[in-house]
Structure formats: C-alpha cells, structure tokens
N, C-alpha and C. Protein backbone atom coordinates (compact mmCIF):
# COMPACT_ATOMS: atom_id res chain seq x y z
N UNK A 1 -0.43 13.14 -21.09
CA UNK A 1 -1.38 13.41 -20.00
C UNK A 1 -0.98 12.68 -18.73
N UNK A 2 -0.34 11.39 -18.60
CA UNK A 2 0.02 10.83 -17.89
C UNK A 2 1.13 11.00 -16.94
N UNK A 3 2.37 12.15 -18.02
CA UNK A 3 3.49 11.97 -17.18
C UNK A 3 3.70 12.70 -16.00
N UNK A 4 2.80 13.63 -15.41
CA UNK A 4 2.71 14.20 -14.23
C UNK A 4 3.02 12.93 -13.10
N UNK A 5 2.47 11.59 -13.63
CA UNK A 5 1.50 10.70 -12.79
C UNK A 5 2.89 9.87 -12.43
N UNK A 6 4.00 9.74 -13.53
CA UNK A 6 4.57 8.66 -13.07
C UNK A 6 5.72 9.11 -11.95
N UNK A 7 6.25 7.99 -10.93
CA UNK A 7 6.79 7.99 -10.56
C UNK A 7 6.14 8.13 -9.05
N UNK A 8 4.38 8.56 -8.91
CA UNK A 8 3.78 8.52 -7.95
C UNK A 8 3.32 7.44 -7.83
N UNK A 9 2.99 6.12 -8.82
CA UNK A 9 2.45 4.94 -7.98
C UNK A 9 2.87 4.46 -6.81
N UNK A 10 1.62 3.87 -5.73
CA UNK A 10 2.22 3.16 -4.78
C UNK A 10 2.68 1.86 -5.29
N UNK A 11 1.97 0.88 -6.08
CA UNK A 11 2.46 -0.10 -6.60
C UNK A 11 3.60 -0.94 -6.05
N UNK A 12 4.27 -0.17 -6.35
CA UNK A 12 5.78 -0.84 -5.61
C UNK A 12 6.18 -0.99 -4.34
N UNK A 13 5.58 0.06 -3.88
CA UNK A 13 6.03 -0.21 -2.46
C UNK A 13 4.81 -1.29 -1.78
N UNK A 14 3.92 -0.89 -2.28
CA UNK A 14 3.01 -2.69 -2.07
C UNK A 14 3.26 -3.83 -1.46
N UNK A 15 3.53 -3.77 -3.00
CA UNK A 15 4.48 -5.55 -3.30
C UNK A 15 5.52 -5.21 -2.30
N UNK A 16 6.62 -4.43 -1.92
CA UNK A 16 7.78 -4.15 -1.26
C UNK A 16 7.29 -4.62 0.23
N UNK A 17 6.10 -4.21 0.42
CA UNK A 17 5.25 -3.96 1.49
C UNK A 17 4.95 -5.88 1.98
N UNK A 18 4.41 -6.23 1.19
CA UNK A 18 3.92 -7.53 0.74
C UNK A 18 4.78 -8.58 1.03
N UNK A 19 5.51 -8.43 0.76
CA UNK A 19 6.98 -9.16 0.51
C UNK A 19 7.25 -9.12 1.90
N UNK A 20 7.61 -8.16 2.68
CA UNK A 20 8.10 -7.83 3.68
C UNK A 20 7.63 -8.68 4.65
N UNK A 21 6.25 -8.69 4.46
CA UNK A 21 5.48 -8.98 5.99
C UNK A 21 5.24 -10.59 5.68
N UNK A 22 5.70 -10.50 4.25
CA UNK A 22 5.47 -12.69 3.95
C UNK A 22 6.86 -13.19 4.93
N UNK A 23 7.68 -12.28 5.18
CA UNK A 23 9.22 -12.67 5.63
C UNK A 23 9.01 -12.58 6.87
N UNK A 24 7.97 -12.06 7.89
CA UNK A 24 7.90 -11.65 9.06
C UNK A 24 7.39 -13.40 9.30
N UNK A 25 5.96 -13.88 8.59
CA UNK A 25 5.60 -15.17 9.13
C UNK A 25 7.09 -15.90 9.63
N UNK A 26 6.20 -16.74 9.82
CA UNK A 26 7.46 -17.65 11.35
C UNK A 26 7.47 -19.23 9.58
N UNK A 27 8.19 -19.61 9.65
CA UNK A 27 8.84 -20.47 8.94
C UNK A 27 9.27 -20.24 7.64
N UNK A 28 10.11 -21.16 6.92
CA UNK A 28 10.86 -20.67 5.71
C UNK A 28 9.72 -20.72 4.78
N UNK A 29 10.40 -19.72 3.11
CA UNK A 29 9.55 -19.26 2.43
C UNK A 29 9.37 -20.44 1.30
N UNK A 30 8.39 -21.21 1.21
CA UNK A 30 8.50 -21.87 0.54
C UNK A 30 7.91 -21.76 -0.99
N UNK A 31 7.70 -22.97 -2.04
CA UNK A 31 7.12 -22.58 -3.15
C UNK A 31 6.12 -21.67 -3.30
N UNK A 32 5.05 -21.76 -2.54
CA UNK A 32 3.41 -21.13 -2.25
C UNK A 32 3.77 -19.55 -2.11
N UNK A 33 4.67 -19.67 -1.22
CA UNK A 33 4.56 -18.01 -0.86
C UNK A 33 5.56 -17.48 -1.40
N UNK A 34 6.76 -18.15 -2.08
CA UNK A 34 7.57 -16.87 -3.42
C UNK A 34 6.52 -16.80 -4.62
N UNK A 35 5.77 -18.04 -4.67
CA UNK A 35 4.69 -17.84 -6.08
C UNK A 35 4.35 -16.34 -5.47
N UNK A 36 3.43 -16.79 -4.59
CA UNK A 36 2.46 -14.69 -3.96
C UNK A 36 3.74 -14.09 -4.12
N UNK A 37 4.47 -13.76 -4.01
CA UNK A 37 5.57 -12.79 -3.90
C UNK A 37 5.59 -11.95 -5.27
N UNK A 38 5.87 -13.18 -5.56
CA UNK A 38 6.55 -12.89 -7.20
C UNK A 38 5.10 -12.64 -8.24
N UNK A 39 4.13 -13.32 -7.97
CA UNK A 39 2.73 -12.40 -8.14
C UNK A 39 2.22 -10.98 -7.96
N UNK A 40 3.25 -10.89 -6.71
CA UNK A 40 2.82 -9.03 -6.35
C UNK A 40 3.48 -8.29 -6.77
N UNK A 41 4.90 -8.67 -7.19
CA UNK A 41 5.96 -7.91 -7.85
C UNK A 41 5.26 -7.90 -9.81
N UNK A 42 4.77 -9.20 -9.76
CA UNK A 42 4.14 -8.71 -11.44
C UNK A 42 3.26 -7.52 -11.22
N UNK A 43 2.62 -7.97 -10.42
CA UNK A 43 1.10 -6.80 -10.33
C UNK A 43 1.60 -5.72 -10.59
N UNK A 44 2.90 -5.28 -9.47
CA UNK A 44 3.61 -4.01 -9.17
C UNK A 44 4.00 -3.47 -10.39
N UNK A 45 4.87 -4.27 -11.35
CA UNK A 45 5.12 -3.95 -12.77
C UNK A 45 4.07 -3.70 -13.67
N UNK A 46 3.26 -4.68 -13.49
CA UNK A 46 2.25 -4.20 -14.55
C UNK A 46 1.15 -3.41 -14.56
N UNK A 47 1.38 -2.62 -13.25
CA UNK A 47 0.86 -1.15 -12.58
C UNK A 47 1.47 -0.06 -13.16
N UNK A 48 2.67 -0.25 -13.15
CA UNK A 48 3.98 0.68 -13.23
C UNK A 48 3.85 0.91 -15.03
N UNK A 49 3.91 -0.15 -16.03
CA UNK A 49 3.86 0.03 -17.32
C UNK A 49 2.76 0.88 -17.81
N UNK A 50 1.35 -0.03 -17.25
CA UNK A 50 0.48 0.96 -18.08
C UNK A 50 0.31 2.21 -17.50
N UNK A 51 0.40 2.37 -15.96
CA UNK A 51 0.61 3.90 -15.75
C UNK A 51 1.26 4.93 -16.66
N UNK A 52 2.57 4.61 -16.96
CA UNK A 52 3.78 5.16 -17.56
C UNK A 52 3.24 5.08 -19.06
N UNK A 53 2.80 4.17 -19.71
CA UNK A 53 2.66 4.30 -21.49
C UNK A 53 1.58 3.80 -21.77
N UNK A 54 0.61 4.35 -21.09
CA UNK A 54 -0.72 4.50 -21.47
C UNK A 54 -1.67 5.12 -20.83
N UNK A 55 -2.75 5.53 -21.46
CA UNK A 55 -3.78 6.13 -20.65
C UNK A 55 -4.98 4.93 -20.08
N UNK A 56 -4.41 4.25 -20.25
CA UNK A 56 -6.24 3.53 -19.89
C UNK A 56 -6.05 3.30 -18.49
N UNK A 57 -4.95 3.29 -17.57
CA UNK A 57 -5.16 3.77 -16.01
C UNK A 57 -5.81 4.79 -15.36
N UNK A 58 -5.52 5.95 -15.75
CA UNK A 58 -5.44 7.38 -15.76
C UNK A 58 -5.35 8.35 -17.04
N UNK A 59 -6.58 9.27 -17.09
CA UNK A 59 -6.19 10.43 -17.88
C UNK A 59 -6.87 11.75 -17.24
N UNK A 60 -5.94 13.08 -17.64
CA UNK A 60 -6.74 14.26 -16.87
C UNK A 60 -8.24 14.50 -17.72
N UNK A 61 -8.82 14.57 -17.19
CA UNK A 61 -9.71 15.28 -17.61
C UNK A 61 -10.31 16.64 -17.97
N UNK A 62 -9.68 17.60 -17.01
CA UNK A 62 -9.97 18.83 -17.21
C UNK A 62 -9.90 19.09 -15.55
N UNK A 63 -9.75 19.82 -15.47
CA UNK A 63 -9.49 20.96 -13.89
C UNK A 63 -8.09 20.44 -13.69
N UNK A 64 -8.13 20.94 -12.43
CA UNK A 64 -6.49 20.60 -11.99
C UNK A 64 -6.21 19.20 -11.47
N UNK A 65 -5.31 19.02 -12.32
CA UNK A 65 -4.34 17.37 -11.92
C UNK A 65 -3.98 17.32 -10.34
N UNK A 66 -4.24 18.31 -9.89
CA UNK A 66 -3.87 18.00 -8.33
C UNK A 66 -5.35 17.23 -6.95
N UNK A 67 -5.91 17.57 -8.10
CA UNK A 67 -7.29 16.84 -7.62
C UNK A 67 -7.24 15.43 -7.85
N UNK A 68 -7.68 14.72 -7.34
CA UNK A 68 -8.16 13.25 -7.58
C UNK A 68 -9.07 12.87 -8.66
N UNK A 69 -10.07 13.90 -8.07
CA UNK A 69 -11.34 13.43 -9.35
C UNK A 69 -10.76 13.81 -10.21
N UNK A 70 -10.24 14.96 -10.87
CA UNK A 70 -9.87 15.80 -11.79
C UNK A 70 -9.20 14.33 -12.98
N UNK A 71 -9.21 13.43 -12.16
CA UNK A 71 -8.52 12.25 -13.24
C UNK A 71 -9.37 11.44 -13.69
N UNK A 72 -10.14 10.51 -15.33
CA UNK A 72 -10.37 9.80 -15.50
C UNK A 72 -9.96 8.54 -15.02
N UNK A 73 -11.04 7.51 -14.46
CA UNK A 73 -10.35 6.27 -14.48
C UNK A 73 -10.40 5.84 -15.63
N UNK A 74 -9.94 4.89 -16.04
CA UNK A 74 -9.19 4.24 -17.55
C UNK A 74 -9.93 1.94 -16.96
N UNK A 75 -10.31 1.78 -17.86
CA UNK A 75 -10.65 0.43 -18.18
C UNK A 75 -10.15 -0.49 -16.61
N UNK A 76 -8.75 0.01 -16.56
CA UNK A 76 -8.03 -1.13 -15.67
C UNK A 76 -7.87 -0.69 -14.75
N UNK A 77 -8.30 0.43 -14.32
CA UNK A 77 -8.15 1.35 -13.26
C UNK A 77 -8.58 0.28 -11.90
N UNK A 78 -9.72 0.35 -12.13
CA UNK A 78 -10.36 -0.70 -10.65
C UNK A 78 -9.87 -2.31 -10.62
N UNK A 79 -9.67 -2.61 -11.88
CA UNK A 79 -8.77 -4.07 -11.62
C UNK A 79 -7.34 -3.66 -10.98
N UNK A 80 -6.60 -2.94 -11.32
CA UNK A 80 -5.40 -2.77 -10.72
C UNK A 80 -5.54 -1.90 -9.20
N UNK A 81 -6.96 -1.66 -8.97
CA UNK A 81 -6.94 -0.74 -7.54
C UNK A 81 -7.25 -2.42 -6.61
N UNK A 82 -8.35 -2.74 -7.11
CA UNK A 82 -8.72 -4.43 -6.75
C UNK A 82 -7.42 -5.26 -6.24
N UNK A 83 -6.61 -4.96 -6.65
CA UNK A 83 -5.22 -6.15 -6.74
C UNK A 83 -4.64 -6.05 -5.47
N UNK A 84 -4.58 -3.86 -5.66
CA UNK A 84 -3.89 -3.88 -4.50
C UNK A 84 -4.38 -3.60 -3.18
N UNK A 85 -5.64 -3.57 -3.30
CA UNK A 85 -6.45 -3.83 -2.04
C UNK A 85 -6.17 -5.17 -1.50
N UNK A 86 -6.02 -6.01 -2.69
CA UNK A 86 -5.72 -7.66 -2.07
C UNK A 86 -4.09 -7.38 -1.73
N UNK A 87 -3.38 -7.17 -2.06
CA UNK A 87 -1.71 -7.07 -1.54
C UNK A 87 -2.06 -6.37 0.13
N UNK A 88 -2.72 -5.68 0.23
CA UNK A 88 -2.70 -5.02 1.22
C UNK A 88 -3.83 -5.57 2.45
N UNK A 89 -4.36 -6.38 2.00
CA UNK A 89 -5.53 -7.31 3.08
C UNK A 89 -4.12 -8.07 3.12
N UNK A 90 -3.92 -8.97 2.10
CA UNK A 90 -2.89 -10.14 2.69
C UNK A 90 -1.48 -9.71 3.83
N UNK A 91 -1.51 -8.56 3.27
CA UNK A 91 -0.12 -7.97 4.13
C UNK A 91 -0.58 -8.07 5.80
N UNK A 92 -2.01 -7.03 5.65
CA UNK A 92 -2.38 -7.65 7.03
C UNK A 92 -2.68 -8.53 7.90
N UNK A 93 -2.97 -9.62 6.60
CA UNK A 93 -3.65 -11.06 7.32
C UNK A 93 -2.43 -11.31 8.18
N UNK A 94 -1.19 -11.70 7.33
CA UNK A 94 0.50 -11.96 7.36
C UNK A 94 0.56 -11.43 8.89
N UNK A 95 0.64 -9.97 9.02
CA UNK A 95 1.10 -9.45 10.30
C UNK A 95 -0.05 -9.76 11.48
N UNK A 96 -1.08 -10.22 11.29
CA UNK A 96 -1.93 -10.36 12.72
C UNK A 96 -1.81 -11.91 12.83
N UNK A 97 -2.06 -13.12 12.07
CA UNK A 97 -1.17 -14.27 12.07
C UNK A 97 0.01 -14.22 12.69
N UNK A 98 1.15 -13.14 12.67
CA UNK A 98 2.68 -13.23 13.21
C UNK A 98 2.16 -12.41 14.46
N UNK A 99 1.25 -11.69 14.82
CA UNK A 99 1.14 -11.56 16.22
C UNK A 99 0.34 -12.09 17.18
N UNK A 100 -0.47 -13.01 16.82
CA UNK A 100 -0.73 -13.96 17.70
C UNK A 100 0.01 -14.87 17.87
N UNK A 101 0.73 -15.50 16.90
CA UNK A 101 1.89 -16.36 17.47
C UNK A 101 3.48 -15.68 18.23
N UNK A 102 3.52 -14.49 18.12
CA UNK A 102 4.53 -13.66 18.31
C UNK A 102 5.14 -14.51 20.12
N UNK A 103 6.28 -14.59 20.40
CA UNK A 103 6.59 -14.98 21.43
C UNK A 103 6.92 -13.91 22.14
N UNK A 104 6.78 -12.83 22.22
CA UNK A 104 6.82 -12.00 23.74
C UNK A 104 6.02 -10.88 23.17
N UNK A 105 5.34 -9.96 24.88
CA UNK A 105 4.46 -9.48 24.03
C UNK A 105 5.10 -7.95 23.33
N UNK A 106 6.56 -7.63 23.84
CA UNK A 106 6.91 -6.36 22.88
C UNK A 106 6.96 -7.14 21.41
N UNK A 107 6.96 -8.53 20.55
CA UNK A 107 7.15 -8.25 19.25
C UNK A 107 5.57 -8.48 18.66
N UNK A 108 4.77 -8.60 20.16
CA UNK A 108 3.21 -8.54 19.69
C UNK A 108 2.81 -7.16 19.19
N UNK A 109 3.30 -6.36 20.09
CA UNK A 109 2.85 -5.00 20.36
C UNK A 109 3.66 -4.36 18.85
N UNK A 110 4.60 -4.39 18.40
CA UNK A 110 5.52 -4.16 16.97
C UNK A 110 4.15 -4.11 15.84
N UNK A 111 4.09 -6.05 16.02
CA UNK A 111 3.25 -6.30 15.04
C UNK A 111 1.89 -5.43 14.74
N UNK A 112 1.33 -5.20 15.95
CA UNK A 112 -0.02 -4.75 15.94
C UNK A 112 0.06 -2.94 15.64
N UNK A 113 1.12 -2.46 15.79
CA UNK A 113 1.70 -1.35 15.35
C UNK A 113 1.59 -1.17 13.57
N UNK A 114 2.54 -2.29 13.06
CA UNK A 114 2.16 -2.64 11.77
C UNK A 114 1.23 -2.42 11.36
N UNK A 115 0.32 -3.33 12.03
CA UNK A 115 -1.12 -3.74 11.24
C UNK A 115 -1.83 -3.13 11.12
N UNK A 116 -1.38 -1.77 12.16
CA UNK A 116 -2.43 -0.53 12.18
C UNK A 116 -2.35 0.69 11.46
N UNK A 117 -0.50 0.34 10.88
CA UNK A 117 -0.05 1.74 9.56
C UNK A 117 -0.46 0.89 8.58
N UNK A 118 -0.58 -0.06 8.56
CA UNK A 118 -1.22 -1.23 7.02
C UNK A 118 -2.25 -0.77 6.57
N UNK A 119 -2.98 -0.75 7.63
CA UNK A 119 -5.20 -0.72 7.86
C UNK A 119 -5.06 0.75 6.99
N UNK A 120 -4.39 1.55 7.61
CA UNK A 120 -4.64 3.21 7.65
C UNK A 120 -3.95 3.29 6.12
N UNK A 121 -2.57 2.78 5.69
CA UNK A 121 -2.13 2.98 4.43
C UNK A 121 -2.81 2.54 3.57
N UNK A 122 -3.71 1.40 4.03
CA UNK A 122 -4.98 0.77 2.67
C UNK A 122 -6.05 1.22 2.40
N UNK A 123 -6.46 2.88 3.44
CA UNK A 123 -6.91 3.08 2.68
C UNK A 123 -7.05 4.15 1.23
N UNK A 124 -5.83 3.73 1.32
CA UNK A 124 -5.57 5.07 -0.51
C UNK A 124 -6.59 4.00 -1.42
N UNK A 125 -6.58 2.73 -1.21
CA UNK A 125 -6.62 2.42 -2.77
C UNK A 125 -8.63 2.84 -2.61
N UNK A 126 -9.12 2.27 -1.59
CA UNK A 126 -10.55 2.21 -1.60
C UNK A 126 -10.70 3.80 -1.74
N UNK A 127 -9.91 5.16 -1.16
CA UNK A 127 -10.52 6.23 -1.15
C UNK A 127 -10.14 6.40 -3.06
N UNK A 128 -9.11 6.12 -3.28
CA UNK A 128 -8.93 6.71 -4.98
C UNK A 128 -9.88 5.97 -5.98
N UNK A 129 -10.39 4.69 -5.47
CA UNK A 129 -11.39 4.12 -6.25
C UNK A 129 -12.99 5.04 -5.98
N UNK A 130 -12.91 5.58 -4.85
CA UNK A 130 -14.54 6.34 -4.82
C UNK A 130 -14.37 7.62 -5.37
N UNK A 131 -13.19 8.07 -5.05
CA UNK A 131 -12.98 9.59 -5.55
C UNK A 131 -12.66 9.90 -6.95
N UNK A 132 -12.15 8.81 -7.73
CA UNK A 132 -11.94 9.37 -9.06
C UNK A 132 -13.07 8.22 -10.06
N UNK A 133 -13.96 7.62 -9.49
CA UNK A 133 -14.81 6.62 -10.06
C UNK A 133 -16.43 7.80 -10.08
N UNK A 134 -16.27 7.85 -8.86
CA UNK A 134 -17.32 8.76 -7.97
C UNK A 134 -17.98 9.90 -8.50
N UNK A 135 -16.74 10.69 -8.33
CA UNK A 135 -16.59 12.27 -8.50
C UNK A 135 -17.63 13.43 -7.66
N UNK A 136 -17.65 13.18 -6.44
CA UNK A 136 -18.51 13.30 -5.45
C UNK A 136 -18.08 15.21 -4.94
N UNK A 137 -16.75 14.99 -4.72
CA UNK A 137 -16.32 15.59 -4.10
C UNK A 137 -14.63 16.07 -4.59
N UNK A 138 -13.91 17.63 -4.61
CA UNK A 138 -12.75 17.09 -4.52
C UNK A 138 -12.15 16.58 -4.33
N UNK A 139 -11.14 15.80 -4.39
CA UNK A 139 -9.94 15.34 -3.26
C UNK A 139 -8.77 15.42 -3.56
N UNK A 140 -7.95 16.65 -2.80
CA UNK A 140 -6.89 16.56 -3.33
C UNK A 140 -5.75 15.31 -3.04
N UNK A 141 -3.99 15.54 -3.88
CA UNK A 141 -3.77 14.14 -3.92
C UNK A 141 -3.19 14.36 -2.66
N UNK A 142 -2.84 15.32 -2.50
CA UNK A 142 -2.16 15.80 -0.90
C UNK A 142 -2.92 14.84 0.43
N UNK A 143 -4.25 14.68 0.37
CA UNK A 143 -4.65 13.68 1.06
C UNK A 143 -4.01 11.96 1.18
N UNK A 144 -3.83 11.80 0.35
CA UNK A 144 -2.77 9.99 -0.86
C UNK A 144 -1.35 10.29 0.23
N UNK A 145 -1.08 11.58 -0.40
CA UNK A 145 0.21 11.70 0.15
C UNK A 145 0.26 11.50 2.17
N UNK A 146 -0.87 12.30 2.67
CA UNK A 146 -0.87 12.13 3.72
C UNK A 146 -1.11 10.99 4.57
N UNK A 147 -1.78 10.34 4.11
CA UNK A 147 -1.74 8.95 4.70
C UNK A 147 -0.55 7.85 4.69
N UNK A 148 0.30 8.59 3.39
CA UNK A 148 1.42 7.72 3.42
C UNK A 148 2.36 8.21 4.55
N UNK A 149 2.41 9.18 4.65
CA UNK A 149 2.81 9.94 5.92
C UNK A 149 2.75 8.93 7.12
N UNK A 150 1.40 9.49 7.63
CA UNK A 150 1.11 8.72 9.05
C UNK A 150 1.91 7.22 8.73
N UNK A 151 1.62 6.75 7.83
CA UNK A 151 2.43 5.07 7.65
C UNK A 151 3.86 5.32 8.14
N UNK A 152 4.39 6.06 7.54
CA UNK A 152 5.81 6.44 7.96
C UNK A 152 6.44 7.09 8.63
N UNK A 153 5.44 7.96 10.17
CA UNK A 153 5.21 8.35 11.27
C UNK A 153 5.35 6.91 12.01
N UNK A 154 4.13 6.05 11.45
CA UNK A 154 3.83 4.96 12.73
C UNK A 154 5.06 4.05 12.48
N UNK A 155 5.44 3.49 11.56
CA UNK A 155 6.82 2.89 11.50
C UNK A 155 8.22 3.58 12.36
N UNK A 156 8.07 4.65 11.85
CA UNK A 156 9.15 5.35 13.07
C UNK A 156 9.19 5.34 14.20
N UNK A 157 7.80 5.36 14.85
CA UNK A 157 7.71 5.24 16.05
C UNK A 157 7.71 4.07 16.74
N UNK A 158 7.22 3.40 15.89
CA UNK A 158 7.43 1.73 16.18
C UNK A 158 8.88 1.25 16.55
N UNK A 159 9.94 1.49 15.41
CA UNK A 159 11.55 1.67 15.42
C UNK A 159 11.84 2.08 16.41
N UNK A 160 11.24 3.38 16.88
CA UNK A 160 11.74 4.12 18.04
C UNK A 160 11.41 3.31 19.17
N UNK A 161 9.88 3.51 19.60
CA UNK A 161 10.27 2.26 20.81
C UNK A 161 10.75 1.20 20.59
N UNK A 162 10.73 0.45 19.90
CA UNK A 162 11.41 -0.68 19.92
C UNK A 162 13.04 -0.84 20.35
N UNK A 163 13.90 0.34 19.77
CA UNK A 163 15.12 0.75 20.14
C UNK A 163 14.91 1.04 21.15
N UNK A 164 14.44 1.72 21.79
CA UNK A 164 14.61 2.19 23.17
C UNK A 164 13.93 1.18 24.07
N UNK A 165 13.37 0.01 24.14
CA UNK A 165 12.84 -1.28 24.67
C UNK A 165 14.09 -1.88 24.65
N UNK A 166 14.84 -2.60 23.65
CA UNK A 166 16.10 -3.01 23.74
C UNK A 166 17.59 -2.67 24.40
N UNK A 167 17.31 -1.00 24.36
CA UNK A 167 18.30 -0.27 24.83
C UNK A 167 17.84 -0.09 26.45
N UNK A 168 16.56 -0.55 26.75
CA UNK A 168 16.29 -0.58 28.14
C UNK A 168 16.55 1.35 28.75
N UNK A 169 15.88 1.78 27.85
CA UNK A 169 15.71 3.07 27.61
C UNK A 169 14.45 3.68 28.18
C-alpha cells in the first residue's frame, strides 16, 4: 500500500534544508549545532524507513491515492509531521538571525528571500497534517507538489538576481 509513497518524502530535503541554513549562521559549527544537524538527518532517516516498510505512517484507504485524504494517517504520522515542522521553524529562525546580522543589504535581501520560500515550503507539513487527519476536503498531492515548486521558483530567482547584482547586470 505504501510503495506508491516512497521516494516522495520531503524528509530529506528538510534536514538537507536544515543543514544548509545552520551553515549560513555567521561562526564555526560547533558541538551544539552538528548535534541539531545530525538530529535532523536521524529524523530524515527515520521518516524515510517507516515510510518505506511500514504502514503506520501512511496507508490508502480507499479512493484515489492521488488525494491526500484518500490516505490514512498511521500512529507516527503527526509525530514525524511535528518534527518537521520543527526542522523547518528552526531553518527559519537560522535565516532571519543571518539577516539581521547580514553585512550588506543585498545578502539581507537573499536571506529574506529564503525565509520567505521556507515560510511558504512549511507549509506542506501543517496542510498534510489537516488534510489527511481532517478529511474535510479533497486535496490533491499536486497541491504538496506545488508548493515545492514556488520554493524552487523563489530560489532561482533569488540565484538569478543575485548573479546579475554581482555581474553588475
């Protein structure tokens, strides 16, 4: 029932996510923050396992798998949605911390770019916790997918000006 499912967690890119923006703060990474690191990379794995070989994340229920609701949540479902709501607050804390201290204001303006495909990418986990907890309403996953989108719209564009700021473009 599950294997439609794998290979769609965000999970990973999370933690990937997570990681990233711990490297953006301004000083070296010390004990405290490879511990969080390496905390988000467990989470990420142990998202990834029970997704993959078990049902108590996810199971269909009946209608079409392309729906949201259409999926049982499973026991650990909201602890592992919980987690990564926290990977994804901290990611933001990380990037608005690095833009108030940011020393000019184009790597302010970067940051706050960030913080705003962060806000918008976080919210898959709160909408998949109401929509498949809920069952209010359809939702297809094409929505999940779309928001990851815009994330990777606003990063591009971010890249983009930023290249063309440097290139005095």
């Amino acid at each position: 029932a599950n294997a439609w499912l794998q290979g769609w967690s965000v999970a990973p890119s999370i933690a990937f996510w997570h990681h990233a923006t711990m490297l953006m703060r301004p000083g070296k990474m010390n004990a405290w923050r490879w511990t969080r690191v390496i905390a988000g990379y467990l989470i990420a794995l142990a998202a990834i396992q029970v997704q993959a070989f078990t049902q108590i994340l996810f199971s269909v229920e009946g209608g079409d798998p392309l729906y949201l609701n259409s999926l049982h949540a499973g026991p650990l479902y909201s602890i592992f949605g919980i987690a990564l709501i926290v990977l994804t607050s901290l990611s933001v804390a990380h990037l608005v911390r690095s833009a108030f201290i940011a020393p000019t204001e184009i790597v302010r303006r970067q940051l706050m770019t960030l913080v705003t495909a962060t806000l918008i990418t976080g919210l898959i986990a709160p909408v998949s916790l109401v929509s498949s907890g809920l069952d209010l309403f359809p939702m297809p996953m094409v929505v999940m997918s779309g928001v990851l989108a815009v994330f990777v719209g606003m990063i591009g564009y971010g890249v983009a000006r930023y290249s063309a700021l440097v290139e005095k473009r």
